[in-house]
C-alpha atoms as a PDB file:
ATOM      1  CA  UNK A   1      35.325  16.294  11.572  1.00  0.00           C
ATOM      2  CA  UNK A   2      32.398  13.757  11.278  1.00  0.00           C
ATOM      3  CA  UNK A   3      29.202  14.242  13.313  1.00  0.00           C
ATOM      4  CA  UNK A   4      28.937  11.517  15.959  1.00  0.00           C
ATOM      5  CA  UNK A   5      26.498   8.887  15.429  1.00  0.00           C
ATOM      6  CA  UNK A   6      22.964  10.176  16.573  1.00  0.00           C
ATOM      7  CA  UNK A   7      22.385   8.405  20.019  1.00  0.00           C
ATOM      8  CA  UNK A   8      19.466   5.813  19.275  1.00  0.00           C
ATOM      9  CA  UNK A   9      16.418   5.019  21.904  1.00  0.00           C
ATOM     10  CA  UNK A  10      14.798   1.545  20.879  1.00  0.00           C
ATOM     11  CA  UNK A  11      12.706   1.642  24.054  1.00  0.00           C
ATOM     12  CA  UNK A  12      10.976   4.154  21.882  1.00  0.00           C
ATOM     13  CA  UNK A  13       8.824   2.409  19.354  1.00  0.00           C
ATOM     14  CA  UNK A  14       9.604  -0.752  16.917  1.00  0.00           C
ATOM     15  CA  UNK A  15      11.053   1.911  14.598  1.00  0.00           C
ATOM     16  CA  UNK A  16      13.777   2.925  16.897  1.00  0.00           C
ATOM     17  CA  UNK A  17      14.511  -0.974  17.645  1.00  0.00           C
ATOM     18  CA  UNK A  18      14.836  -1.926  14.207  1.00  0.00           C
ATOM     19  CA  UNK A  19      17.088   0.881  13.467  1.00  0.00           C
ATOM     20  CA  UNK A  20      19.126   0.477  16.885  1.00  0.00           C
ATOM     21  CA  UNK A  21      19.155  -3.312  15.820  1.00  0.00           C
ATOM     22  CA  UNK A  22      20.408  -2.879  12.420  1.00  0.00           C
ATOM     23  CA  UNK A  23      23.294  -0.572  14.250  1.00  0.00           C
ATOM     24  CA  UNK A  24      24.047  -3.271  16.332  1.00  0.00           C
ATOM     25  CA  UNK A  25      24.290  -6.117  13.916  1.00  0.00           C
ATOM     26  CA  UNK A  26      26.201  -3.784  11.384  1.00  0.00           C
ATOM     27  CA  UNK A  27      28.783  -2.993  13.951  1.00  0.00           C
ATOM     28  CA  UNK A  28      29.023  -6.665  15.038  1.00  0.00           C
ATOM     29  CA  UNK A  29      29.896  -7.697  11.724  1.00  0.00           C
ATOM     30  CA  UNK A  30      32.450  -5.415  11.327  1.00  0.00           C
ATOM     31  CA  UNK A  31      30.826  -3.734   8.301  1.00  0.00           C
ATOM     32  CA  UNK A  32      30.535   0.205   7.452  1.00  0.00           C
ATOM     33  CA  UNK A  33      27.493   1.755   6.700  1.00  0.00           C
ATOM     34  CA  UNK A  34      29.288   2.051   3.026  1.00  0.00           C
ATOM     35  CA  UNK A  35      30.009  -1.619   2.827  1.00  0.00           C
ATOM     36  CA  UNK A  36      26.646  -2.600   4.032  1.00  0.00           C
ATOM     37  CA  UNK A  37      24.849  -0.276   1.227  1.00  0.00           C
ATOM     38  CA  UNK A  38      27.174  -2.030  -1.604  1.00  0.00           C
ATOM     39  CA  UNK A  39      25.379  -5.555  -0.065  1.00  0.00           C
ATOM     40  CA  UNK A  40      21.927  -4.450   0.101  1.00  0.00           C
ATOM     41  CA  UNK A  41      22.111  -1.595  -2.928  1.00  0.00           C
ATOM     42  CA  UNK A  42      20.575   1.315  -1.073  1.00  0.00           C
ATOM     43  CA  UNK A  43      22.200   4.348  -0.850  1.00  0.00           C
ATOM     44  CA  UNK A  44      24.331   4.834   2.428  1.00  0.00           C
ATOM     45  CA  UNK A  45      22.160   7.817   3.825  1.00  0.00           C
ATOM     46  CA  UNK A  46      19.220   6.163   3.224  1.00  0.00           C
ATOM     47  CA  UNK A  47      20.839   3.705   5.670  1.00  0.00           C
ATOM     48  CA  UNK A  48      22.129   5.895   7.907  1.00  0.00           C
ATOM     49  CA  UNK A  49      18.580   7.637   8.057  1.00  0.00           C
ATOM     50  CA  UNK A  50      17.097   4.285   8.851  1.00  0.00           C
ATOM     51  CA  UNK A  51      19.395   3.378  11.492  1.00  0.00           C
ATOM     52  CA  UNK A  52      18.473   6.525  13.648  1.00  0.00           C
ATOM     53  CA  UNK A  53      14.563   6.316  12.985  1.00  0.00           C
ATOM     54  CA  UNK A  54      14.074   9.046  10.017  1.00  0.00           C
ATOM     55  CA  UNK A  55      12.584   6.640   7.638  1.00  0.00           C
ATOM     56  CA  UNK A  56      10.682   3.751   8.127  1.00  0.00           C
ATOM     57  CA  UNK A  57      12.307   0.454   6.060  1.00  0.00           C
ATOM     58  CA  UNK A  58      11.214  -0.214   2.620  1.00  0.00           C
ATOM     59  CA  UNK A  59       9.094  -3.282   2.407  1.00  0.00           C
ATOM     60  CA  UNK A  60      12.271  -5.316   0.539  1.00  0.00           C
ATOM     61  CA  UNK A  61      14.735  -4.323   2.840  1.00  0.00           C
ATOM     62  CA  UNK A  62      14.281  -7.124   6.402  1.00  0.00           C
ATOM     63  CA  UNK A  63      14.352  -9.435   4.358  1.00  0.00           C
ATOM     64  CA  UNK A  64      18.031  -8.810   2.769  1.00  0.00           C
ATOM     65  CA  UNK A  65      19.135  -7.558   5.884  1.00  0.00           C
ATOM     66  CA  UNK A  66      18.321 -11.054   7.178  1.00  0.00           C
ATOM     67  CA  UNK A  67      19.848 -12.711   4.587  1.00  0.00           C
ATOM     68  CA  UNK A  68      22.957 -10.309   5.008  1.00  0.00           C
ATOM     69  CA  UNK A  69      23.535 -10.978   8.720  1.00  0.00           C
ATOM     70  CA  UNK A  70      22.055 -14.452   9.003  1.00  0.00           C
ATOM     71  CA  UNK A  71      19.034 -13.805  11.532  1.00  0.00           C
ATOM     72  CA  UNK A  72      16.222 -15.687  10.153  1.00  0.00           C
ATOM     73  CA  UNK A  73      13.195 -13.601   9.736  1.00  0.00           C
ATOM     74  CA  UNK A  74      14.284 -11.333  13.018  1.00  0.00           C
ATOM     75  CA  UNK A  75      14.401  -7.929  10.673  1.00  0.00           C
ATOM     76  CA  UNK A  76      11.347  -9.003   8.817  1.00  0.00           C
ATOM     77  CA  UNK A  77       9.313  -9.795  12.475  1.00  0.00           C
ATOM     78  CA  UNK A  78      10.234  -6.111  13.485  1.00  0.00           C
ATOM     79  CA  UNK A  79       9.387  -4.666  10.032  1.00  0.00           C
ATOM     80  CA  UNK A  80       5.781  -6.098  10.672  1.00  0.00           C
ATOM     81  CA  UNK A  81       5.248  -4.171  14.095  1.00  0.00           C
ATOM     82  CA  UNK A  82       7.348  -1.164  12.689  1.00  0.00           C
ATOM     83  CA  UNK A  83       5.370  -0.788   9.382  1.00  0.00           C
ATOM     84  CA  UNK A  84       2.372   0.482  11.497  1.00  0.00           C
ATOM     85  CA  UNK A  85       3.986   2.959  12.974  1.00  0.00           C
ATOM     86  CA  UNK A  86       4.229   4.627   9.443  1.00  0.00           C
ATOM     87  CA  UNK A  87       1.020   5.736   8.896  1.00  0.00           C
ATOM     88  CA  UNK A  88      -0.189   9.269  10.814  1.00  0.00           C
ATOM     89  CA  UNK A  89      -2.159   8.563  14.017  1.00  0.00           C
ATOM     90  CA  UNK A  90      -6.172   9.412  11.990  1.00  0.00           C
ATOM     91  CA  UNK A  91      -5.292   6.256   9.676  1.00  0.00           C
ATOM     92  CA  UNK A  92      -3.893   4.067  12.243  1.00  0.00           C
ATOM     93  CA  UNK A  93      -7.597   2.241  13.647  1.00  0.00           C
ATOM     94  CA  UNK A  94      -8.204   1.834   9.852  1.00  0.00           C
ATOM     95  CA  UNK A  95      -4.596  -0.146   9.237  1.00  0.00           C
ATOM     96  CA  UNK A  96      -5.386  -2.226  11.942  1.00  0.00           C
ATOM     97  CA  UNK A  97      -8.629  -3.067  11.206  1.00  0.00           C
ATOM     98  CA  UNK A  98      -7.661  -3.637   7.116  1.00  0.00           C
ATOM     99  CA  UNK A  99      -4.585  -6.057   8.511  1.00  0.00           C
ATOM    100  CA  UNK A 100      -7.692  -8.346  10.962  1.00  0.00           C
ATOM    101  CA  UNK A 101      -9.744  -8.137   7.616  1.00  0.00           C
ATOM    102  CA  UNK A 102     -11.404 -11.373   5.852  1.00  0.00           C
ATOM    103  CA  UNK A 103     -13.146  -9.424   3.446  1.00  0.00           C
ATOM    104  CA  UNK A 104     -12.217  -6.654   1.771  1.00  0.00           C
ATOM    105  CA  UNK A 105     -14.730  -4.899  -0.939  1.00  0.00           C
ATOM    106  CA  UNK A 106     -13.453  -1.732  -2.736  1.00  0.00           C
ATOM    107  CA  UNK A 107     -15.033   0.756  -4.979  1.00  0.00           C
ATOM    108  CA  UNK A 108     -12.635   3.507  -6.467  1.00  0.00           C
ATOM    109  CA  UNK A 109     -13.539   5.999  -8.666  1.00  0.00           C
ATOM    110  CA  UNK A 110     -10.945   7.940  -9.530  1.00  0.00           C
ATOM    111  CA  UNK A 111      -7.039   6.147  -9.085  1.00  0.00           C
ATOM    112  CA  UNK A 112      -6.232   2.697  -8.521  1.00  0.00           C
ATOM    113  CA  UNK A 113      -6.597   1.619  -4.824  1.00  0.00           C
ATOM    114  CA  UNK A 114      -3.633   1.768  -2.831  1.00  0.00           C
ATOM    115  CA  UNK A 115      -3.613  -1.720  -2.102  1.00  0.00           C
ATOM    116  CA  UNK A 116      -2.906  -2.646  -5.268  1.00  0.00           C
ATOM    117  CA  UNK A 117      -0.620   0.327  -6.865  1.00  0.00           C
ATOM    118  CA  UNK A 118       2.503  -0.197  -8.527  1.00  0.00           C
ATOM    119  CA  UNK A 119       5.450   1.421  -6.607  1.00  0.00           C
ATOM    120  CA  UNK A 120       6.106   3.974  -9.477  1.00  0.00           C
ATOM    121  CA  UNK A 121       2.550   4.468  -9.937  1.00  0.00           C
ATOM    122  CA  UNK A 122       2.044   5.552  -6.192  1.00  0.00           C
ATOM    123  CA  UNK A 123       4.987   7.688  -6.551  1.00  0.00           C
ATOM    124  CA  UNK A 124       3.435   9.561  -9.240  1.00  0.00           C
ATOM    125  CA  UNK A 125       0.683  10.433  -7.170  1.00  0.00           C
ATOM    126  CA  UNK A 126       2.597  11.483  -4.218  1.00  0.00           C
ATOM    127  CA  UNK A 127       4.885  13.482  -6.328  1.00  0.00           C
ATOM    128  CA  UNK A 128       1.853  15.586  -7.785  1.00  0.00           C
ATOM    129  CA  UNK A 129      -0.181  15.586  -4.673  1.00  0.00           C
ATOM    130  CA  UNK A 130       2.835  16.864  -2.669  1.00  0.00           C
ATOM    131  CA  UNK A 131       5.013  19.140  -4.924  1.00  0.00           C
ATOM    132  CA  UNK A 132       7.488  20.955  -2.272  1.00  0.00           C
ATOM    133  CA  UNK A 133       8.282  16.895  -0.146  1.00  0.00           C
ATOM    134  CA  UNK A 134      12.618  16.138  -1.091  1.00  0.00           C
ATOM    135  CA  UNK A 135      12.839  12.977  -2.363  1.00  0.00           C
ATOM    136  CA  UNK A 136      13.177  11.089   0.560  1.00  0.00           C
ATOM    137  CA  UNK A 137       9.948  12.415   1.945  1.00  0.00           C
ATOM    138  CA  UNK A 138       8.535  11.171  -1.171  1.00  0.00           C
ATOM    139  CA  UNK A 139      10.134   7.539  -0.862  1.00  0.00           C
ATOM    140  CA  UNK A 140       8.922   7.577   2.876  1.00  0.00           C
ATOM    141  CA  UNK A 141       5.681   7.427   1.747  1.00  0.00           C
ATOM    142  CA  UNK A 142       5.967   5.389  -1.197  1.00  0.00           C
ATOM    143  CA  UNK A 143       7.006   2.812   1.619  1.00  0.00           C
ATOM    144  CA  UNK A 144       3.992   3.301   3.621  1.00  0.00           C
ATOM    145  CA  UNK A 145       1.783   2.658   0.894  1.00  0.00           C
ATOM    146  CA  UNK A 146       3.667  -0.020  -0.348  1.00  0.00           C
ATOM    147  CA  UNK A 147       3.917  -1.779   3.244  1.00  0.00           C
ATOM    148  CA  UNK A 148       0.272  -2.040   3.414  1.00  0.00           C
ATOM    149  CA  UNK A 149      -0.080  -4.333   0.216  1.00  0.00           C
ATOM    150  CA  UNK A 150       1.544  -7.125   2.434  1.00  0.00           C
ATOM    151  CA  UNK A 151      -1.315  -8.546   3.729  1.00  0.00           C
ATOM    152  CA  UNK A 152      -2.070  -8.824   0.088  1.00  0.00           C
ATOM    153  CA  UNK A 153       1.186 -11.416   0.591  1.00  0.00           C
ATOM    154  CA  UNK A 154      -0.151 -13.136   3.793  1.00  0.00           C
ATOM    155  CA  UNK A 155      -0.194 -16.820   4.479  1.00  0.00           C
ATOM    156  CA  UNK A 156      -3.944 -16.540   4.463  1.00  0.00           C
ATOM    157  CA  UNK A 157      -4.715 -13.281   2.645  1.00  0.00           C
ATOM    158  CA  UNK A 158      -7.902 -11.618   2.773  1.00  0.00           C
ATOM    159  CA  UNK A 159     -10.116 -12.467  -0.210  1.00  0.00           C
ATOM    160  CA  UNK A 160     -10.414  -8.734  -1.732  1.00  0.00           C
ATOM    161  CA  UNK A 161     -13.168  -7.412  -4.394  1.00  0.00           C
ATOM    162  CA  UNK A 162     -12.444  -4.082  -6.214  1.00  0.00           C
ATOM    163  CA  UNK A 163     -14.953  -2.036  -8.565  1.00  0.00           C
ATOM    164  CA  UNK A 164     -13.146   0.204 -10.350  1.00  0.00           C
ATOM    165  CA  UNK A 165     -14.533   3.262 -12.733  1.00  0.00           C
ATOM    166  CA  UNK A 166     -13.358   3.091 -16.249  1.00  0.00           C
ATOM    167  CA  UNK A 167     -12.128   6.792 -15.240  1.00  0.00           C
ATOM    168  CA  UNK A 168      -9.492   4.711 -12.984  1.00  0.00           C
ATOM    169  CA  UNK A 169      -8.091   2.896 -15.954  1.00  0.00           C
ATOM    170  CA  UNK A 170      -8.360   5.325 -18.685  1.00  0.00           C
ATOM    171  CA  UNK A 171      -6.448   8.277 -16.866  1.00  0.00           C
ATOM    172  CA  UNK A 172      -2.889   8.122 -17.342  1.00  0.00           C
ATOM    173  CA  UNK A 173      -0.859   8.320 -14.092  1.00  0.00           C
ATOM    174  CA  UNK A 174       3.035   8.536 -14.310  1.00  0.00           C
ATOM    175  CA  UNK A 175       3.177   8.620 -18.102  1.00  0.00           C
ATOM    176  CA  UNK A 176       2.727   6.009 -20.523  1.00  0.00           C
ATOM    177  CA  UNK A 177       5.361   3.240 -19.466  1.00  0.00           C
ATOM    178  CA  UNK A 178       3.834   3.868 -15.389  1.00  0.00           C
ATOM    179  CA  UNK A 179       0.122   2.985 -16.615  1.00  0.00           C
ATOM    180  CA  UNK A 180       1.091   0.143 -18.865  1.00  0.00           C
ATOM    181  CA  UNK A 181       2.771  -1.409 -15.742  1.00  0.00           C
ATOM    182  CA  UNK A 182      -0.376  -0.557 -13.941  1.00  0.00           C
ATOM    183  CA  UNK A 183      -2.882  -1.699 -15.819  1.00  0.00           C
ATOM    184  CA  UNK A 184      -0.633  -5.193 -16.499  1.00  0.00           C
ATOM    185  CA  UNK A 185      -0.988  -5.856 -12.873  1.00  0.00           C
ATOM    186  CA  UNK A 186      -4.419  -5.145 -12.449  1.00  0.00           C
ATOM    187  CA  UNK A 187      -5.092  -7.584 -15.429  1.00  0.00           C
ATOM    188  CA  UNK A 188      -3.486 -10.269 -12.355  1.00  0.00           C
ATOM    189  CA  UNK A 189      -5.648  -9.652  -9.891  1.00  0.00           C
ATOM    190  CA  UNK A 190      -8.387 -10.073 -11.811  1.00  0.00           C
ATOM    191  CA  UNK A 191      -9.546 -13.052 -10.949  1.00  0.00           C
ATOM    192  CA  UNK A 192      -7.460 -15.073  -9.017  1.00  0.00           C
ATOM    193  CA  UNK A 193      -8.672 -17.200  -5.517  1.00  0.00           C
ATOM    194  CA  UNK A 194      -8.526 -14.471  -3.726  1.00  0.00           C
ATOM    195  CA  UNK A 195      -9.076 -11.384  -5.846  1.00  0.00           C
ATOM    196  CA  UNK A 196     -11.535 -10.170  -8.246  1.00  0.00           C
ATOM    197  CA  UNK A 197     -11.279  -6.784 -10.362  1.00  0.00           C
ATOM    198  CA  UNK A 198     -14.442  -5.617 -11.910  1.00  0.00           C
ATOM    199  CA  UNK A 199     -14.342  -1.809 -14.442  1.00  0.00           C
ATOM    200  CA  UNK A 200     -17.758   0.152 -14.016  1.00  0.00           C
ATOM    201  CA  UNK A 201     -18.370   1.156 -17.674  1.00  0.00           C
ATOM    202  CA  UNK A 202     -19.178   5.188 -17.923  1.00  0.00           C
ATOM    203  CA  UNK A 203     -22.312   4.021 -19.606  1.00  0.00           C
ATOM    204  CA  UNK A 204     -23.632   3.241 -16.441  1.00  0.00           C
ATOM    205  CA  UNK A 205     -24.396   6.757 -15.491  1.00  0.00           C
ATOM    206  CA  UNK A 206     -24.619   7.656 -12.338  1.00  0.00           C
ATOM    207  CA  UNK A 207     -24.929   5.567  -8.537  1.00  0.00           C
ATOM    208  CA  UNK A 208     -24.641   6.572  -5.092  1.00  0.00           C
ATOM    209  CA  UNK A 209     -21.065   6.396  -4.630  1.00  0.00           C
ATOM    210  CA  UNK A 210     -19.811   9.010  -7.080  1.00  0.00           C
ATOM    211  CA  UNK A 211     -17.866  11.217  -6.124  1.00  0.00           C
ATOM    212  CA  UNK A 212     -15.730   9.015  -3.823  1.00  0.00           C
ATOM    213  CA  UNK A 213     -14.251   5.538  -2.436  1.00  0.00           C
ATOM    214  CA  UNK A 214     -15.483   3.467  -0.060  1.00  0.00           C
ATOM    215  CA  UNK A 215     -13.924   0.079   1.642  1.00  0.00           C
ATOM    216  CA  UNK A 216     -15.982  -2.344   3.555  1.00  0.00           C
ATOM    217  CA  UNK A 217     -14.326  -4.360   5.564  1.00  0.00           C
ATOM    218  CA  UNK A 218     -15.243  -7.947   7.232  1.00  0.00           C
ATOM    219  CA  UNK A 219     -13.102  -8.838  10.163  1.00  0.00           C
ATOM    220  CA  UNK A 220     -11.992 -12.114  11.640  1.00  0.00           C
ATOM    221  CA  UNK A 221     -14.813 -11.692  14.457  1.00  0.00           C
ATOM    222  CA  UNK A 222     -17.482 -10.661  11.947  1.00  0.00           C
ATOM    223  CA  UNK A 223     -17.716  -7.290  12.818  1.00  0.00           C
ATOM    224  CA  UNK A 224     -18.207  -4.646  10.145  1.00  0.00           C
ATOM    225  CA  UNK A 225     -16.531  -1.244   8.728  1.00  0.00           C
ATOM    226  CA  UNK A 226     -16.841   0.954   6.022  1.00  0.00           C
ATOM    227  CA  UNK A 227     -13.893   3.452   5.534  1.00  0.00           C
ATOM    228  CA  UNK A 228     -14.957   6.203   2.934  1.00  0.00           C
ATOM    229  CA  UNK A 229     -12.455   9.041   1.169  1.00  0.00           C
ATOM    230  CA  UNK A 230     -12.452  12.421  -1.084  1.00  0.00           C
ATOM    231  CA  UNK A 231      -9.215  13.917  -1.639  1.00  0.00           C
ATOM    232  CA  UNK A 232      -7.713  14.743   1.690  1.00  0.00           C
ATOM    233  CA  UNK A 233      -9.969  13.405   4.415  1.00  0.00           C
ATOM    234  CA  UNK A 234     -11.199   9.988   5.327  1.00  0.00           C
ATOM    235  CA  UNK A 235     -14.030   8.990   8.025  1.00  0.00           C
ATOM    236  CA  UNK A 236     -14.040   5.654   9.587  1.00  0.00           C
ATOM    237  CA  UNK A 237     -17.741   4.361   9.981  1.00  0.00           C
ATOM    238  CA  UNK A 238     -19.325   2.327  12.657  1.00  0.00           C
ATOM    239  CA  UNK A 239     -22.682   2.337  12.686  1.00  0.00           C
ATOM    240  CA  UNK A 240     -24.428  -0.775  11.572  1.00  0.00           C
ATOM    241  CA  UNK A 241     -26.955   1.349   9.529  1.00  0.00           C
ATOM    242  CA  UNK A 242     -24.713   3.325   7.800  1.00  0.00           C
ATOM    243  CA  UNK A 243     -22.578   0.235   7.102  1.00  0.00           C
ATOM    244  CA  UNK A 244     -25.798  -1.343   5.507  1.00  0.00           C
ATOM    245  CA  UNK A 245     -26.956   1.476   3.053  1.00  0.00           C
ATOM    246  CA  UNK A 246     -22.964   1.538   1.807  1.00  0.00           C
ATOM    247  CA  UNK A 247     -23.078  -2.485   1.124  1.00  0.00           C
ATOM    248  CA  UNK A 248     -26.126  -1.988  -0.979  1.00  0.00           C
ATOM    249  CA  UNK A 249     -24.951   0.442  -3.064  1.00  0.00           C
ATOM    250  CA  UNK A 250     -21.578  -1.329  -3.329  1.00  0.00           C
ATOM    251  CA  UNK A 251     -23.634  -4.357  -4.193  1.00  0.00           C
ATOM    252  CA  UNK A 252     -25.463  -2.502  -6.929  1.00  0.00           C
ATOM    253  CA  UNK A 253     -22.381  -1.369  -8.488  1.00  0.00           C
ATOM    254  CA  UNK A 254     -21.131  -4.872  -8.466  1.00  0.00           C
ATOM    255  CA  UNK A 255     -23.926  -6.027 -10.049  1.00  0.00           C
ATOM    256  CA  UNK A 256     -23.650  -3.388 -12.652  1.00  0.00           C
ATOM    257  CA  UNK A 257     -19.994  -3.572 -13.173  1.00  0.00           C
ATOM    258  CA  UNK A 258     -18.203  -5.675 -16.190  1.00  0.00           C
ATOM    259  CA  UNK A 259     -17.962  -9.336 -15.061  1.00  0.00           C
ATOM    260  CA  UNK A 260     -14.161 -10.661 -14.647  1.00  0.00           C
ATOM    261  CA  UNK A 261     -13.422 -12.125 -18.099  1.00  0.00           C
ATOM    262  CA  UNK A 262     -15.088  -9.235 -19.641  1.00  0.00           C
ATOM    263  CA  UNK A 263     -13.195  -6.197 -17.491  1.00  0.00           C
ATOM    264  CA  UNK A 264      -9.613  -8.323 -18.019  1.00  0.00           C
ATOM    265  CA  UNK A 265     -10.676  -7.841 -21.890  1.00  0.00           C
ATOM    266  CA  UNK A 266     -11.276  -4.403 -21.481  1.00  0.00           C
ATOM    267  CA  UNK A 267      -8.276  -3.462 -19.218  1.00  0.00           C
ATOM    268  CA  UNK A 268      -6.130  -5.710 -21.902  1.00  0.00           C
ATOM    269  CA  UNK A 269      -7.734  -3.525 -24.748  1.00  0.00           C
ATOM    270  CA  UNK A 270      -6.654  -0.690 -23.180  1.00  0.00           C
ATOM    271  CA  UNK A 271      -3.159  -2.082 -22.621  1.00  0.00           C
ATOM    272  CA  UNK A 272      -2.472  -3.065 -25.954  1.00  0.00           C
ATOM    273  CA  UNK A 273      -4.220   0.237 -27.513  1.00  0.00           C
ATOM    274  CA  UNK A 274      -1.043   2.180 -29.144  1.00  0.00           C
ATOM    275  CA  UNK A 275       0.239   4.902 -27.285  1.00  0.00           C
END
């Protein structure tokens, strides 16, 4: 005997409502969860789990749900309040201040920012970094750090500046065929009207950011954050001062990193380097 439908709340959150929604408009078109999963080719669990608020939507999914039921951008509207709500409650200030952000300027040191990782490259990371999470845990989060890359996708997108360590390029995430993939899409960003990728050769030596990543953001109002990271913990930063001393030494690194042309020629040289 099938389990009856879990009862759905979408007074809850914009989760909830997109799932109860997608329920509803299912239902109305006289479509099983089976049928519907043929249409939009995701599995019908992963579905079913969506429907009743277990996993947030993948970033591709409003927008064939839309196309499936004829609603216009309705699923993709609620997919931009509901992607939020993926994110744990410490990292939610910094989401919303990264989505009012003008100006973003990155320095990683260690793995390709998450704003520009390839699906399968995230999900080698989260794989590692989480060895005991099921599959669909790991997915879950692959679509959390996958929905933040849409501002990326905006109208009027931020203009974003990366510094990246050689270390980030020349450490092989996900195998071969992953980092290729990787490394071909950084070689897009790199300097494009919005974007600019810079490497920081290992000849360099040492700077004031070692050790960790650091994200200064400029917002539409001109106010000022830096978010820094290590391995599991990240501190928000307000303080004008503190956001000053972080700028210069992201400026410095800047100034010592590889200029466009030249880090696209050594990001392609590592591309094209046999395996």
């Amino acid at each position: 005997m099938a389990r009856p439908p879990r009862k759905l709340t979408p007074d809850r959150s914009a989760r909830h409502l997109f799932g109860a929604d997608l329920r509803h408009r299912r239902e109305a078109a006289g479509m099983t969860l089976e049928k519907l999963a043929e249409v939009v080719c995701y599995s019908r669990s992963h579905l079913a789990r969506i429907e009743t608020a277990e996993h947030v939507p993948p970033p591709d999914l409003p927008g064939r749900l839309d196309e499936v039921f004829g609603t216009g951008e309705h699923f993709a509207r609620l997919y931009a309040i509901a992607r939020h709500e993926i994110h744990p409650d410490k990292y939610r200030r910094r989401m919303e201040l990264e989505a009012r952000a003008r100006v973003i300027d990155e320095y990683a040191g260690h793995l390709v920012p998450g704003l520009v990782q390839t699906e399968d490259y995230a999900r080698a990371l989260f794989r590692v970094s989480n060895p005991k999470a099921v599959p669909d845990e790991i997915e879950e989060m692959v679509a959390a750090r996958l929905s933040r890359q849409a501002l990326l996708r905006a109208e009027s997108p931020p203009d974003l500046s990366m510094v990246v360590d050689e270390a980030v390029i020349r450490r092989p995430i996900g195998g071969p065929a992953v980092m290729r993939a990787q490394l071909a899409a950084l070689i897009d960003l790199v300097d494009t009207p919005t974007t600019t990728v810079q490497v920081l050769p290992f000849e360099h030596g040492e700077h004031a950011l070692l050790g960790g990543t650091l994200r200064l953001m400029t917002l539409d109002d001109d106010s000022n954050f830096a978010y820094v990271e290590s391995i599991a913990t990240g501190e928000l930063i307000e303080d004008p001062q503190t956001i000053r001393a972080r700028r210069r030494s992201y400026d410095l690194l800047r100034a010592y990193a590889l200029s466009p042309s030249e880090s696209a020629a050594f990001i392609r040289a590592l591309l094209e380097a046999p395996s």
